[in-house]
PDB file of N, CA and C in Angstrom:
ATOM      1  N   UNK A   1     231.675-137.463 -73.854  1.00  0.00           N
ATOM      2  CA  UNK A   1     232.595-136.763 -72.983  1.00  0.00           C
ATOM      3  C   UNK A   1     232.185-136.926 -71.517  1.00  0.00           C
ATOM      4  N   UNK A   2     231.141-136.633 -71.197  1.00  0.00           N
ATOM      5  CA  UNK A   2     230.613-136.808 -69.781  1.00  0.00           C
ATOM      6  C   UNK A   2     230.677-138.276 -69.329  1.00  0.00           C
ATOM      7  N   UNK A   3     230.479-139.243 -70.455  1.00  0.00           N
ATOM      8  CA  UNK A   3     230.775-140.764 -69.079  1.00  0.00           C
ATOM      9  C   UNK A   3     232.246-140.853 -68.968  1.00  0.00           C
ATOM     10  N   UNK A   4     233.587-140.158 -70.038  1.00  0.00           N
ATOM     11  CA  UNK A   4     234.614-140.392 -69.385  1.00  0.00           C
ATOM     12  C   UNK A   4     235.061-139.690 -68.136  1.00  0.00           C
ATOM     13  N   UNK A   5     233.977-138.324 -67.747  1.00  0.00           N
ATOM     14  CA  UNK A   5     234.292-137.408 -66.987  1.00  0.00           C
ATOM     15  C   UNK A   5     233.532-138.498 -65.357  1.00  0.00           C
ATOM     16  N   UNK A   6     232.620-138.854 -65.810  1.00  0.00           N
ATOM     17  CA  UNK A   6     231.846-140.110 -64.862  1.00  0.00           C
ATOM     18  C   UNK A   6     232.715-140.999 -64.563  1.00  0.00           C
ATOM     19  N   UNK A   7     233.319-141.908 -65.528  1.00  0.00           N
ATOM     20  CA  UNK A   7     234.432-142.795 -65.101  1.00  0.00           C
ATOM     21  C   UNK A   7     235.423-142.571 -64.227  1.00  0.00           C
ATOM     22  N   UNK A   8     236.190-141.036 -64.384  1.00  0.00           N
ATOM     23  CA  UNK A   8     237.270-140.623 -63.742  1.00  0.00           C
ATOM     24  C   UNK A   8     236.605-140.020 -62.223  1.00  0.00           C
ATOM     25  N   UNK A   9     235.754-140.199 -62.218  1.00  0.00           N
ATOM     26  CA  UNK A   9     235.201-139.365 -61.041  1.00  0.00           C
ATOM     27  C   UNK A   9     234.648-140.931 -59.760  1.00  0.00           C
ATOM     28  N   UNK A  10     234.870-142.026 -60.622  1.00  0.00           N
ATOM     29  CA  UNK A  10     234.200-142.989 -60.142  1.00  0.00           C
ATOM     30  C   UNK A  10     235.791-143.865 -59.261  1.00  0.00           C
ATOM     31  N   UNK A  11     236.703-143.203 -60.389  1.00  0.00           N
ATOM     32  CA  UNK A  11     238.138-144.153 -59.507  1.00  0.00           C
ATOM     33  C   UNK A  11     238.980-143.303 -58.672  1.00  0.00           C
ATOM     34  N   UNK A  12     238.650-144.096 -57.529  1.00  0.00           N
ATOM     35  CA  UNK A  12     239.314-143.599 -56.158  1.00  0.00           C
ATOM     36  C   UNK A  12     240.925-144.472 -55.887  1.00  0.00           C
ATOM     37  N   UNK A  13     241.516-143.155 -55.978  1.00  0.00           N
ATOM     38  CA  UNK A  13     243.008-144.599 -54.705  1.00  0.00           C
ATOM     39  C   UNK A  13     243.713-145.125 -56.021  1.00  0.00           C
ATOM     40  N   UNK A  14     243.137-145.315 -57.397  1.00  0.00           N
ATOM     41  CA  UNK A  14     244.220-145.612 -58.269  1.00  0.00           C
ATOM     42  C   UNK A  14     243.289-146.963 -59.019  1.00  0.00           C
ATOM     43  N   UNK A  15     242.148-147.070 -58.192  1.00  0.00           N
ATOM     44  CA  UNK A  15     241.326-147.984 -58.667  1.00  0.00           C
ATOM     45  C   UNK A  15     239.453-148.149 -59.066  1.00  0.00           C
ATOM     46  N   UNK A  16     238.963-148.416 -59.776  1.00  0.00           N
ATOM     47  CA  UNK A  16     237.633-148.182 -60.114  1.00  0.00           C
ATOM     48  C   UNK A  16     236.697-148.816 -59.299  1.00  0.00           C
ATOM     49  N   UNK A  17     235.859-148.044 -58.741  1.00  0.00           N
ATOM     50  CA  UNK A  17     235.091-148.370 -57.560  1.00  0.00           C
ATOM     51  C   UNK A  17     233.950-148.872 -58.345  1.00  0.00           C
ATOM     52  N   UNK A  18     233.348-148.313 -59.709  1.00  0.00           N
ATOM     53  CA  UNK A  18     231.869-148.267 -60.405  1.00  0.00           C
ATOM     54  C   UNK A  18     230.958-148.260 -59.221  1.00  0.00           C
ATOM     55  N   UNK A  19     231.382-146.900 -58.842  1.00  0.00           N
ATOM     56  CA  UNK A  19     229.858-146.221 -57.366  1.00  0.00           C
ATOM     57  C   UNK A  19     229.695-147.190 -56.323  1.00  0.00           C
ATOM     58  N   UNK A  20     230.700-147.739 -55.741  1.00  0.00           N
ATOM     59  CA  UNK A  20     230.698-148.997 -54.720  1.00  0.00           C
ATOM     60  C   UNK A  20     231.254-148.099 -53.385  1.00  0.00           C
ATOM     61  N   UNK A  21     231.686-146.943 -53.525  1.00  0.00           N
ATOM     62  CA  UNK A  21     232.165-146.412 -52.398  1.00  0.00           C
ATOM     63  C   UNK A  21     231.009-145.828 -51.876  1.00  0.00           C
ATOM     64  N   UNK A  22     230.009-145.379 -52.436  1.00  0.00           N
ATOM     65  CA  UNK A  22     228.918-144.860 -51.323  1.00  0.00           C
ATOM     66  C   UNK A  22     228.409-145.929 -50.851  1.00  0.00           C
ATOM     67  N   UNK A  23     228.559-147.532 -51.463  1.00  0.00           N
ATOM     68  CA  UNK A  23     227.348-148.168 -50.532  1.00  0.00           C
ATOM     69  C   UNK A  23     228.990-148.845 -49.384  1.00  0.00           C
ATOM     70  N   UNK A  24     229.806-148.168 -49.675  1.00  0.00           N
ATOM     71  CA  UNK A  24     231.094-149.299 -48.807  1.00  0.00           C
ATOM     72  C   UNK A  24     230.830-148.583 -47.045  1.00  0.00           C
ATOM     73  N   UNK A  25     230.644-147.101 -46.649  1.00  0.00           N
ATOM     74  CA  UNK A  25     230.507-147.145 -45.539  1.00  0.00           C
ATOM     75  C   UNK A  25     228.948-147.240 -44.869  1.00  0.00           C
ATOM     76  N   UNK A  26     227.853-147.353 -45.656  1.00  0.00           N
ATOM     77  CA  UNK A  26     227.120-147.934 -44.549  1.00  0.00           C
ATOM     78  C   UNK A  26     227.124-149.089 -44.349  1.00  0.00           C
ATOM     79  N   UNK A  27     227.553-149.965 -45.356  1.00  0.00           N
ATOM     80  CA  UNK A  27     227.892-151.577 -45.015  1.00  0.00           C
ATOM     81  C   UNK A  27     229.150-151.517 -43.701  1.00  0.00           C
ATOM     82  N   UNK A  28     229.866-150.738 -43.343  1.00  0.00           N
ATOM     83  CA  UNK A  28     230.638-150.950 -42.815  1.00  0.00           C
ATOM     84  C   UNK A  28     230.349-150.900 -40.681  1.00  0.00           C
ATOM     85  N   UNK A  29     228.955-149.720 -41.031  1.00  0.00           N
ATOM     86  CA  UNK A  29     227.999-149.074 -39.848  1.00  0.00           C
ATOM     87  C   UNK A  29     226.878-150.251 -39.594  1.00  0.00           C
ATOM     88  N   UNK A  30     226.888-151.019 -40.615  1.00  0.00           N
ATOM     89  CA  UNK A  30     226.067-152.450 -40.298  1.00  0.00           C
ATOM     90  C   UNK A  30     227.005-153.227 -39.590  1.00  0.00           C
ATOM     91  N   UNK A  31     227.768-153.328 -39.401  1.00  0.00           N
ATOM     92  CA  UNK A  31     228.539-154.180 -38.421  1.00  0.00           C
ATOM     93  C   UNK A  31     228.717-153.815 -37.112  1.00  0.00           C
ATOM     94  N   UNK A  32     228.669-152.259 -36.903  1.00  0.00           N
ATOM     95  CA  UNK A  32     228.009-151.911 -35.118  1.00  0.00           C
ATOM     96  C   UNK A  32     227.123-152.037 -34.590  1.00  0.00           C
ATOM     97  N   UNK A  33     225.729-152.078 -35.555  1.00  0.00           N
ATOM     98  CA  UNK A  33     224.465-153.047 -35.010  1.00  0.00           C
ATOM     99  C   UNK A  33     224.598-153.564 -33.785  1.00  0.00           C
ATOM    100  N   UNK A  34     224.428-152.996 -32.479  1.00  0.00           N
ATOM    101  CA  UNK A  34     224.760-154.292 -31.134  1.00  0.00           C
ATOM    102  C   UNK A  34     223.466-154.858 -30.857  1.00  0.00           C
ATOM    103  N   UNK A  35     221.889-154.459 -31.277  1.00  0.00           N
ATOM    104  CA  UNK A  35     220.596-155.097 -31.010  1.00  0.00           C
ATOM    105  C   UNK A  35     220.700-156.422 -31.544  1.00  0.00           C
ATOM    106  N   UNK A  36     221.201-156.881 -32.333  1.00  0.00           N
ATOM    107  CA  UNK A  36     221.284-158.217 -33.060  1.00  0.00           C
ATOM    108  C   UNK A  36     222.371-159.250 -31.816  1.00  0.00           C
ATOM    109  N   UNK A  37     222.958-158.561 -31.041  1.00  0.00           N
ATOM    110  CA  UNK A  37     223.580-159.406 -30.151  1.00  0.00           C
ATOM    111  C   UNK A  37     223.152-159.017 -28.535  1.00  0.00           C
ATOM    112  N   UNK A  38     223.409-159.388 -27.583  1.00  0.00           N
ATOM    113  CA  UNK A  38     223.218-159.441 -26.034  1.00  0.00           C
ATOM    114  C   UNK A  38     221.892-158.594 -26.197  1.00  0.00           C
ATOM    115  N   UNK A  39     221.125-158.990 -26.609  1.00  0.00           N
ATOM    116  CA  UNK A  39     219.197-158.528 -26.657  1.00  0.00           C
ATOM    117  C   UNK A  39     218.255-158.991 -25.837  1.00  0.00           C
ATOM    118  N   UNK A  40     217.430-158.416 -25.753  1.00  0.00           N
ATOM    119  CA  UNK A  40     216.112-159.320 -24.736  1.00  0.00           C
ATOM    120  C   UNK A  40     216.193-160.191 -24.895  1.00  0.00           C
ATOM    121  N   UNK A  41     216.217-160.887 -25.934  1.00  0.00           N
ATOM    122  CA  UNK A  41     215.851-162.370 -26.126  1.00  0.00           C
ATOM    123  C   UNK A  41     216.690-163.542 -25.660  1.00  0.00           C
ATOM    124  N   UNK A  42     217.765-162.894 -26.091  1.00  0.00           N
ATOM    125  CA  UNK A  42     219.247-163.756 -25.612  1.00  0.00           C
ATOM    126  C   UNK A  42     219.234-163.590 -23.893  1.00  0.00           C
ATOM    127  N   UNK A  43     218.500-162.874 -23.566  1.00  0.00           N
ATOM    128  CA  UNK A  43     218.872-162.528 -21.742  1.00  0.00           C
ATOM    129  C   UNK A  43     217.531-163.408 -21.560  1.00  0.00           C
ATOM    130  N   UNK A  44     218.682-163.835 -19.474  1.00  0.00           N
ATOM    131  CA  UNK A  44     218.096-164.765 -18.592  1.00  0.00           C
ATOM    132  C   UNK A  44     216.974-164.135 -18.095  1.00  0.00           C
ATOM    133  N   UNK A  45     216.861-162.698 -18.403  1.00  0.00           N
ATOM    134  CA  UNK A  45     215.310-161.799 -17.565  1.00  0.00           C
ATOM    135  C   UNK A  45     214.413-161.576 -18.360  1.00  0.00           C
ATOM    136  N   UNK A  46     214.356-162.183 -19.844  1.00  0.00           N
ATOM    137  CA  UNK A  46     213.294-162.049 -20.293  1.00  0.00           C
ATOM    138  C   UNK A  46     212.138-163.215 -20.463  1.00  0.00           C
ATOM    139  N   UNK A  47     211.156-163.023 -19.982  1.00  0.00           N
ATOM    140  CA  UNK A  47     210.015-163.741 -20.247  1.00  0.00           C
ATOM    141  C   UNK A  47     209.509-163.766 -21.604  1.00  0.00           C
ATOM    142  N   UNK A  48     209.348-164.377 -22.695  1.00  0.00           N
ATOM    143  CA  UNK A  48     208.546-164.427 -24.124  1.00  0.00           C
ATOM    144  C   UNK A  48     207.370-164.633 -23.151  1.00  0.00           C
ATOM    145  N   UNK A  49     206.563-164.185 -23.948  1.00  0.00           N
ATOM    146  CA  UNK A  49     204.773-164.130 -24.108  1.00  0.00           C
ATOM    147  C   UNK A  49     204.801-165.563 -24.779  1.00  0.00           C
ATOM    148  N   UNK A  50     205.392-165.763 -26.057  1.00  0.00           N
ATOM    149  CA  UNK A  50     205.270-167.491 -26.509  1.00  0.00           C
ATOM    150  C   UNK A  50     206.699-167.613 -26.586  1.00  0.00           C
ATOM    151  N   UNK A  51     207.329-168.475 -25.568  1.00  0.00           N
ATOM    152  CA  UNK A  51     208.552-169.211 -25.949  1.00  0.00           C
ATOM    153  C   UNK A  51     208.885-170.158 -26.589  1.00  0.00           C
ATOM    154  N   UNK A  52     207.872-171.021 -26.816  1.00  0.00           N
ATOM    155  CA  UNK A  52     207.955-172.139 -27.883  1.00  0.00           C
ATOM    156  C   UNK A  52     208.496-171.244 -29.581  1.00  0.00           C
ATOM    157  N   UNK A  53     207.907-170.369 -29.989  1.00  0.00           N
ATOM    158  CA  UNK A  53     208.179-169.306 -30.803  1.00  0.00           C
ATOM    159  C   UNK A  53     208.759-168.445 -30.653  1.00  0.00           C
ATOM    160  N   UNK A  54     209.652-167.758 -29.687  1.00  0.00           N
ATOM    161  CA  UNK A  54     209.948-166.535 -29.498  1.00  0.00           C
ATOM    162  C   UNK A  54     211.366-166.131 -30.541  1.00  0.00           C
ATOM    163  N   UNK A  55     210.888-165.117 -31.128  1.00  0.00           N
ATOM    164  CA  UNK A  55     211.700-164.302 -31.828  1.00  0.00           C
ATOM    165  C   UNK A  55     212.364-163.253 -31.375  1.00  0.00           C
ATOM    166  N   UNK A  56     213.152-162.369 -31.903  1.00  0.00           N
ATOM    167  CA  UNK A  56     213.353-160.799 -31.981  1.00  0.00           C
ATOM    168  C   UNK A  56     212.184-159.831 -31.751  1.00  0.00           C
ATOM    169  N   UNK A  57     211.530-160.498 -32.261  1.00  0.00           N
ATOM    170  CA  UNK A  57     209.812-159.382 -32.370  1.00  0.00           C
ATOM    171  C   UNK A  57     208.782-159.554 -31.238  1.00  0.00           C
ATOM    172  N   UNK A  58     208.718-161.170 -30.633  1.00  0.00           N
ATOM    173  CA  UNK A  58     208.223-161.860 -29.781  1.00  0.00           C
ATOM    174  C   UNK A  58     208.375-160.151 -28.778  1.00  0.00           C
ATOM    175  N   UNK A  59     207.235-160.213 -27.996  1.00  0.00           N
ATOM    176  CA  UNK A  59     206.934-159.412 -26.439  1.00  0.00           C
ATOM    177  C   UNK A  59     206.865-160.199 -25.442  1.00  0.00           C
ATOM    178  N   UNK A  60     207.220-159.826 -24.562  1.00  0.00           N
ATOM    179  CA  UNK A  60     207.539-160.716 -23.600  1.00  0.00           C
ATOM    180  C   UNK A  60     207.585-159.406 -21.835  1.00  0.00           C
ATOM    181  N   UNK A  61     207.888-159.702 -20.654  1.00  0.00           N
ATOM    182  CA  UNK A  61     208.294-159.140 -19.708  1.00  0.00           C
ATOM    183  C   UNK A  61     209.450-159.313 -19.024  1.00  0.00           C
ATOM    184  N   UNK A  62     210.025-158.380 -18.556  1.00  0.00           N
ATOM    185  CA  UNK A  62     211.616-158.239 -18.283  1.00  0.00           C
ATOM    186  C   UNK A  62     211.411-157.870 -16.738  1.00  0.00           C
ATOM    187  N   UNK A  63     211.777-159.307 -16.257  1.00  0.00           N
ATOM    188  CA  UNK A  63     212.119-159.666 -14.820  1.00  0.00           C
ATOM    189  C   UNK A  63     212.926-159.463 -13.920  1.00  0.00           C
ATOM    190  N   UNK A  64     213.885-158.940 -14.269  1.00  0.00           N
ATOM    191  CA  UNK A  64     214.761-158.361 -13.247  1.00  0.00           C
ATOM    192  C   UNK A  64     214.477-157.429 -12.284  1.00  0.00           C
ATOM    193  N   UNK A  65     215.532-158.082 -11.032  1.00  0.00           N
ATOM    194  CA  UNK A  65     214.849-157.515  -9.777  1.00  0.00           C
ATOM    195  C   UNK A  65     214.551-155.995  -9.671  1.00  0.00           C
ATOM    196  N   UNK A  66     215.571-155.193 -10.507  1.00  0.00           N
ATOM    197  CA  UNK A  66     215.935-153.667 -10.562  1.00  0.00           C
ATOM    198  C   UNK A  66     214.863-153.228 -11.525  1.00  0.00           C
ATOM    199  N   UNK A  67     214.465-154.217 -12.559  1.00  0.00           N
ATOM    200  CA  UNK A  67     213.708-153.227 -13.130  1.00  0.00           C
ATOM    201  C   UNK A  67     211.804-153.941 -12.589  1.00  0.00           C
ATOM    202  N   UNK A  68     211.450-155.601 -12.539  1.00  0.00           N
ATOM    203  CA  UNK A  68     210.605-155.864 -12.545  1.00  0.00           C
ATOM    204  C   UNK A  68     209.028-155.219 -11.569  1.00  0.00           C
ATOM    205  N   UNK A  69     209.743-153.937 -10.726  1.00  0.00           N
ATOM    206  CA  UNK A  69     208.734-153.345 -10.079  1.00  0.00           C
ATOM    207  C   UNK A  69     207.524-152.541 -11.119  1.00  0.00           C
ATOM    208  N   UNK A  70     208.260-152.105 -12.209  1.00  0.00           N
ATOM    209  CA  UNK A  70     207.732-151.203 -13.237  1.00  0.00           C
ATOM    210  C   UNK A  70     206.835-151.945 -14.741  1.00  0.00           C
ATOM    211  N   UNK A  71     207.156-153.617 -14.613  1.00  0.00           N
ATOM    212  CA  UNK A  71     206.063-154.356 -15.176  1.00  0.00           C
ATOM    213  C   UNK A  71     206.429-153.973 -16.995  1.00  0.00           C
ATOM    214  N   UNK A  72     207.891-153.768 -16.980  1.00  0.00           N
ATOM    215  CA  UNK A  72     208.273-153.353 -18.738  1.00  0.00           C
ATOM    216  C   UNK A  72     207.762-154.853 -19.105  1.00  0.00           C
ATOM    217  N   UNK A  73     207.378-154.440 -20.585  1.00  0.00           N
ATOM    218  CA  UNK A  73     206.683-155.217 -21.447  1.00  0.00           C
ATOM    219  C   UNK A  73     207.789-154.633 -22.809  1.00  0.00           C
ATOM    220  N   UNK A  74     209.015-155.491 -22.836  1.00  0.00           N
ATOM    221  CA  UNK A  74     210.142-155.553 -24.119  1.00  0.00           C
ATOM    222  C   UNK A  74     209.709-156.157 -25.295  1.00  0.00           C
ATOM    223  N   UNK A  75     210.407-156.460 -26.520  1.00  0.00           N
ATOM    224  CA  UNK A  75     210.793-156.777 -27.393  1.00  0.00           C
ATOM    225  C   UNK A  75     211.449-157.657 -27.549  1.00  0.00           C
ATOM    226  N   UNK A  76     212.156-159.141 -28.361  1.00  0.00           N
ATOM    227  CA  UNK A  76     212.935-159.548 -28.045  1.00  0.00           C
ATOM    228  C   UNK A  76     214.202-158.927 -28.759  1.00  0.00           C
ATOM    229  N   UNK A  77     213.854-157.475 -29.473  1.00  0.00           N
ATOM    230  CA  UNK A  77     214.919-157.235 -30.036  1.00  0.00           C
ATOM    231  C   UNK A  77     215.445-156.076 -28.973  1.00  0.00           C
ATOM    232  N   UNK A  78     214.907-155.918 -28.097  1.00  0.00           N
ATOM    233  CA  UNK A  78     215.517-154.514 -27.372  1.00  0.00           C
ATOM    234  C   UNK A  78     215.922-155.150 -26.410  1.00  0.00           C
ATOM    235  N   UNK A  79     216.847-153.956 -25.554  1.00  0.00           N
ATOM    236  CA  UNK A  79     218.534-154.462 -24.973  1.00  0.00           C
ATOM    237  C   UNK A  79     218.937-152.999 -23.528  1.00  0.00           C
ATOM    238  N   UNK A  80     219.722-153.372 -22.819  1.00  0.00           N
ATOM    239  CA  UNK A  80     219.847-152.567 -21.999  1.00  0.00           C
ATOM    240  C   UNK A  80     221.132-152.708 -20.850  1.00  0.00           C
ATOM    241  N   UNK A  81     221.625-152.359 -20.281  1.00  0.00           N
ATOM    242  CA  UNK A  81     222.878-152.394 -19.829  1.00  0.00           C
ATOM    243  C   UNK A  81     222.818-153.702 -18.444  1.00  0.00           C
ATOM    244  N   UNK A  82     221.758-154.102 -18.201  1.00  0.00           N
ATOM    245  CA  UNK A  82     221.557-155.021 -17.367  1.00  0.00           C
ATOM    246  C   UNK A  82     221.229-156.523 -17.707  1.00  0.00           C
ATOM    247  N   UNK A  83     221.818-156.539 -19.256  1.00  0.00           N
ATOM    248  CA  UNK A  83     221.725-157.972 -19.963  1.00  0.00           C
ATOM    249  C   UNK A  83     222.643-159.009 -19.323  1.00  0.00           C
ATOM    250  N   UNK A  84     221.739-160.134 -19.316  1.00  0.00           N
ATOM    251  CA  UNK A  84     222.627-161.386 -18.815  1.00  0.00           C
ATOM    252  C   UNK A  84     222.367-162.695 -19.875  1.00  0.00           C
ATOM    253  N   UNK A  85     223.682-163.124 -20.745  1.00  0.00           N
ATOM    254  CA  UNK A  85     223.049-163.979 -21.280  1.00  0.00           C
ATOM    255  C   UNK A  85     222.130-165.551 -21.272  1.00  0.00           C
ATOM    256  N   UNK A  86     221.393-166.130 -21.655  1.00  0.00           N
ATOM    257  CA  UNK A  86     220.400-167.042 -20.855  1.00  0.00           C
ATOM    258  C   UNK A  86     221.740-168.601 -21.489  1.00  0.00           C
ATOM    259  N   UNK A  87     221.483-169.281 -20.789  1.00  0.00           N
ATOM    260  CA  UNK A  87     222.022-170.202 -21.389  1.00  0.00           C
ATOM    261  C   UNK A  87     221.144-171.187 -22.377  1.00  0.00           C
ATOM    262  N   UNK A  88     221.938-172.213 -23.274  1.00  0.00           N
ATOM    263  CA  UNK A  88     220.438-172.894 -24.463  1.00  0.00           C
ATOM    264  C   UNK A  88     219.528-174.230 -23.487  1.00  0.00           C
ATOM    265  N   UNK A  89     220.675-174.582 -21.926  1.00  0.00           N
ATOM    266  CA  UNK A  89     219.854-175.114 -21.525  1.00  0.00           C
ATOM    267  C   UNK A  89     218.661-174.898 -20.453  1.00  0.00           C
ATOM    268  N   UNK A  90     218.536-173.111 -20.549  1.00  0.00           N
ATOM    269  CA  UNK A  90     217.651-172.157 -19.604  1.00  0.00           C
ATOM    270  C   UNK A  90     216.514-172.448 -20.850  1.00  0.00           C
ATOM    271  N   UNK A  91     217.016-172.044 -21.684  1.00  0.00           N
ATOM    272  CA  UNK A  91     216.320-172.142 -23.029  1.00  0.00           C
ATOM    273  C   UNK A  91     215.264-173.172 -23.027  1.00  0.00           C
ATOM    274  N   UNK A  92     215.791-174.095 -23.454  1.00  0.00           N
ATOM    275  CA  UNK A  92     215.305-175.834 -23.371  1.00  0.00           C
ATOM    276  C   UNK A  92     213.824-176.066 -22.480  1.00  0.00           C
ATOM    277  N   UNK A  93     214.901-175.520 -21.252  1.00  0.00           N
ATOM    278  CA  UNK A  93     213.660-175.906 -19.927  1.00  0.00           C
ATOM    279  C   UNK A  93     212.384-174.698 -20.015  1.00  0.00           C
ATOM    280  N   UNK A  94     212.956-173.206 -20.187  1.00  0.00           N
ATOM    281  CA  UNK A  94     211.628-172.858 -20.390  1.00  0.00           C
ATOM    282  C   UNK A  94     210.483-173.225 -21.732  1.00  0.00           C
ATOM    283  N   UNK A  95     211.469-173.956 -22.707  1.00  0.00           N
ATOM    284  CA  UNK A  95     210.078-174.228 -23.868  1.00  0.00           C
ATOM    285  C   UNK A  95     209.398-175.789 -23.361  1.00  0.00           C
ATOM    286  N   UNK A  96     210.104-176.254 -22.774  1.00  0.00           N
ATOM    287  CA  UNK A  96     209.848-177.770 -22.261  1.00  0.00           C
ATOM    288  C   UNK A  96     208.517-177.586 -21.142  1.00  0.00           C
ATOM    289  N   UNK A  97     208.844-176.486 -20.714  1.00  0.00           N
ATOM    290  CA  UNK A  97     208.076-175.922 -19.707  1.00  0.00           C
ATOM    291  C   UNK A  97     206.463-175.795 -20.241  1.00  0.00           C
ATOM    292  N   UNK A  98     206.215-174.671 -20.958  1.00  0.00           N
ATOM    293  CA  UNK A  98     205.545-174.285 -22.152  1.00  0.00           C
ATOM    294  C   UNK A  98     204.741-175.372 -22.893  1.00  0.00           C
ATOM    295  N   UNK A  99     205.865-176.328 -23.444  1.00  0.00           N
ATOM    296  CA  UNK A  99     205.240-177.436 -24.408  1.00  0.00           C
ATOM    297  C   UNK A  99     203.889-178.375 -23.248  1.00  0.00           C
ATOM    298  N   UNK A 100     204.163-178.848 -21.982  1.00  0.00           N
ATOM    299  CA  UNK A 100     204.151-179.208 -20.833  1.00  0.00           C
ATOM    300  C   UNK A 100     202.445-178.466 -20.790  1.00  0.00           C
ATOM    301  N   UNK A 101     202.604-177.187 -20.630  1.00  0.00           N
ATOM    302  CA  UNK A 101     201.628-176.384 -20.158  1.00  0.00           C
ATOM    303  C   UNK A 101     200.696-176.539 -21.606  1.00  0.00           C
ATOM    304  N   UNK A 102     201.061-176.031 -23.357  1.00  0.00           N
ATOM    305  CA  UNK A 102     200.287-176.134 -23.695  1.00  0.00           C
ATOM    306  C   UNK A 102     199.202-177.659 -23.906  1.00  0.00           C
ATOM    307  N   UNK A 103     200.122-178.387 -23.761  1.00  0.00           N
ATOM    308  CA  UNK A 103     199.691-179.875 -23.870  1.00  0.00           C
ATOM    309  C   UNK A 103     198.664-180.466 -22.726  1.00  0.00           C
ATOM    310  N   UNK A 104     198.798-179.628 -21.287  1.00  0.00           N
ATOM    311  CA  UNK A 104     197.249-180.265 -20.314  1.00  0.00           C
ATOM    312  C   UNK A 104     196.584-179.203 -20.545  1.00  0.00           C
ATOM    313  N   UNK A 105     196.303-178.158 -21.499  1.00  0.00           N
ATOM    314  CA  UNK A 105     195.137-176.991 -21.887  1.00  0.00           C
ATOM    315  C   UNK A 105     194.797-178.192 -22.539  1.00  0.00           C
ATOM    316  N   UNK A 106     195.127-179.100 -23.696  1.00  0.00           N
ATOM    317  CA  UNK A 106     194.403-179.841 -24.635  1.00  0.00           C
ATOM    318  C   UNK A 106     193.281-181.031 -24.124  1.00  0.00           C
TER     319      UNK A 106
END
């Protein structure tokens, strides 16, 4: 008696969810996520600590003129209303840069 009372309790709207409606709205709150887009990392003011590698996780310093008096030490996953995105050939030149530098340490 109780799994038909389970079944009927499971169909919403005229149709059987089998318990898919509790996981349907936080999947839906995963799509406002905005750290995964216009982030430190993606911006022209962040410095990686290693750019040849730099990730989401990568630390790095955030150069901008407004904030660089205060010496923040970001994330590449953290973000802030003064994002500018870097372009891939800002990109390029600072790992080219990098590669350059680690290569006369050797």
């Amino acid at each position: 008696m109780w799994l038909a009372e389970l079944d009927q309790a499971l169909i919403t709207n005229g149709r059987a969810t089998h318990g898919m409606s509790e996981e349907a709205e936080p999947q839906k709150s995963l799509k406002k996520i905005t750290w995964q887009y216009e982030n430190c990392l993606a911006c022209v003011w962040f410095t990686p600590f290693d750019p040849i590698n730099a990730d989401i996780l990568e630390r790095g310093q955030c150069i901008h003129p407004k904030l660089k008096p205060y010496n923040f030490i970001v994330s590449g996953r953290d973000w802030c209303n003064l994002f500018q995105e870097i372009t891939q050939k800002q990109i390029d030149s600072r790992q080219e840069m990098a590669t350059k530098a680690e290569d006369s340490k050797k």
